[in-house]
Protein backbone atom coordinates (compact mmCIF):
# COMPACT_ATOMS: atom_id res chain seq x y z
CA UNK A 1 0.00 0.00 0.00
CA UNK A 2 1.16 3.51 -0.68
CA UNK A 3 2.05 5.39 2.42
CA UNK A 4 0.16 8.68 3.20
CA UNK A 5 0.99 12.25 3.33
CA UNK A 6 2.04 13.20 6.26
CA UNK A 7 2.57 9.82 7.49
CA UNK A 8 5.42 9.40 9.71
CA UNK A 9 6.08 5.66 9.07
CA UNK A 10 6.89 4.25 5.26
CA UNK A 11 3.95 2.29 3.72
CA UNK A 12 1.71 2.99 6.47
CA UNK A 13 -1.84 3.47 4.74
CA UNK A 14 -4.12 5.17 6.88
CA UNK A 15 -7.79 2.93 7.56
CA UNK A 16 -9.88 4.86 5.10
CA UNK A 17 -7.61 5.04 2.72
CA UNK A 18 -7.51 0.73 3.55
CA UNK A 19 -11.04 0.44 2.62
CA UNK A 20 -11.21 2.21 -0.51
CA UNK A 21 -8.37 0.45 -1.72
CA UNK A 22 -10.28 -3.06 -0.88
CA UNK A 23 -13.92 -1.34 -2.38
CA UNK A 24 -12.31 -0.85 -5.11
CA UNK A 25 -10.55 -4.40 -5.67
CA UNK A 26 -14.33 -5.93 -4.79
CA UNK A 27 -15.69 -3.43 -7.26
CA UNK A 28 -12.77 -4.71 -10.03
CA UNK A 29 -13.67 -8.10 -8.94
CA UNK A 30 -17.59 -8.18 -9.21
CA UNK A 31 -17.59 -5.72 -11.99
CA UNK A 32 -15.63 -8.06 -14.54
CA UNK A 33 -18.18 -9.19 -17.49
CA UNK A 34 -18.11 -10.68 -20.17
CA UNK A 35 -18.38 -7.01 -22.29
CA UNK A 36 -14.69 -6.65 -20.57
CA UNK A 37 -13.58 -9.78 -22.01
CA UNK A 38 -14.64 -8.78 -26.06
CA UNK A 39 -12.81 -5.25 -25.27
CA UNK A 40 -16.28 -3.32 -25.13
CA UNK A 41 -16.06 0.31 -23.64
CA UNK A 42 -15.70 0.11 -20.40
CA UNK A 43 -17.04 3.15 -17.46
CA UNK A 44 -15.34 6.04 -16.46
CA UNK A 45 -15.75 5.66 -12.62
CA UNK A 46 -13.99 1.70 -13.81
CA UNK A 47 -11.30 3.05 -15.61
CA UNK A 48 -10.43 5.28 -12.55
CA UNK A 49 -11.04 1.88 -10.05
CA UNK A 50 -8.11 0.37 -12.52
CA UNK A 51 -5.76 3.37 -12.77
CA UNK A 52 -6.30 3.59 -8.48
CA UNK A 53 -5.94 -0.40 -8.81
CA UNK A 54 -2.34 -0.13 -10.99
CA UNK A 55 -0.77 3.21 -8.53
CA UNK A 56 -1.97 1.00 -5.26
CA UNK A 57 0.18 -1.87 -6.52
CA UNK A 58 3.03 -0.34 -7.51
CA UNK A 59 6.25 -0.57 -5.45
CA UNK A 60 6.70 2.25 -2.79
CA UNK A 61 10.50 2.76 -3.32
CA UNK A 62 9.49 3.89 -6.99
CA UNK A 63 7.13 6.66 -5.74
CA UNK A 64 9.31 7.66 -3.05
CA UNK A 65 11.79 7.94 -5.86
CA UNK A 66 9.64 10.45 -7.87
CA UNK A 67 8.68 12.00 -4.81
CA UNK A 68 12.01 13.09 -4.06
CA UNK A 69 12.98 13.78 -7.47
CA UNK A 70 9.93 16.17 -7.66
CA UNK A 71 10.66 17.99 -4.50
CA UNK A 72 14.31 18.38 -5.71
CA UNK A 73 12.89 19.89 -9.25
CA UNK A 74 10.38 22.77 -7.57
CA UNK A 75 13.39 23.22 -5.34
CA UNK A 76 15.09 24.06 -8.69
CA UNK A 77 12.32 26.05 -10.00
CA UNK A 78 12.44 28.30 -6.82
CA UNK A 79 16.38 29.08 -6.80
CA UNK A 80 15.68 29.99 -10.58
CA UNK A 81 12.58 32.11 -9.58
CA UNK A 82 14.79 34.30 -6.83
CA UNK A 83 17.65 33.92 -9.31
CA UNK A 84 15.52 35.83 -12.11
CA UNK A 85 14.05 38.62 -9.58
CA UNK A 86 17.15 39.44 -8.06
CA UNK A 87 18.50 39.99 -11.75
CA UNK A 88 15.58 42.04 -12.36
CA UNK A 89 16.34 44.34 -9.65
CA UNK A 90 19.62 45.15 -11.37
């Protein structure tokens, strides 16, 4: 499970976030017909139960990866920002 926000311990999933995760696998589960199997168009609100599905499953070294490189690019963006302004000022 993905860990949380704010969460002080890595992969810790907080209970509501727990329970959506296993509505939506029931929902994945029941909802499977056989218009899914010939590749029919398939429901909005499903497709976003899947793409949930797929992000819940991946491995939480990988997001903690982008997470990290993220914070490290709007660090970036912020020394360019002040960068620009004080060059500005000139």
């Amino acid at each position: 499970m993905l860990s949380v926000a704010g969460s002080s311990e890595p992969g810790s999933a907080s209970p509501s976030s727990t329970r959506m995760a296993a509505r939506l696998r029931l929902m994945m589960l029941n909802g499977l017909g056989a218009e899914d199997c010939r590749g029919a168009a398939t429901s909005p609100s499903r497709e976003i139960a899947r793409s949930y599905l797929r992000l819940a499953n991946l491995d939480n070294e990988l997001v903690d990866r982008l997470t990290r490189y993220e914070a490290g690019l709007w660090r970036q963006v912020v020394q360019m920002l002040f960068t620009l302004q004080t060059l500005k000022r000139r």
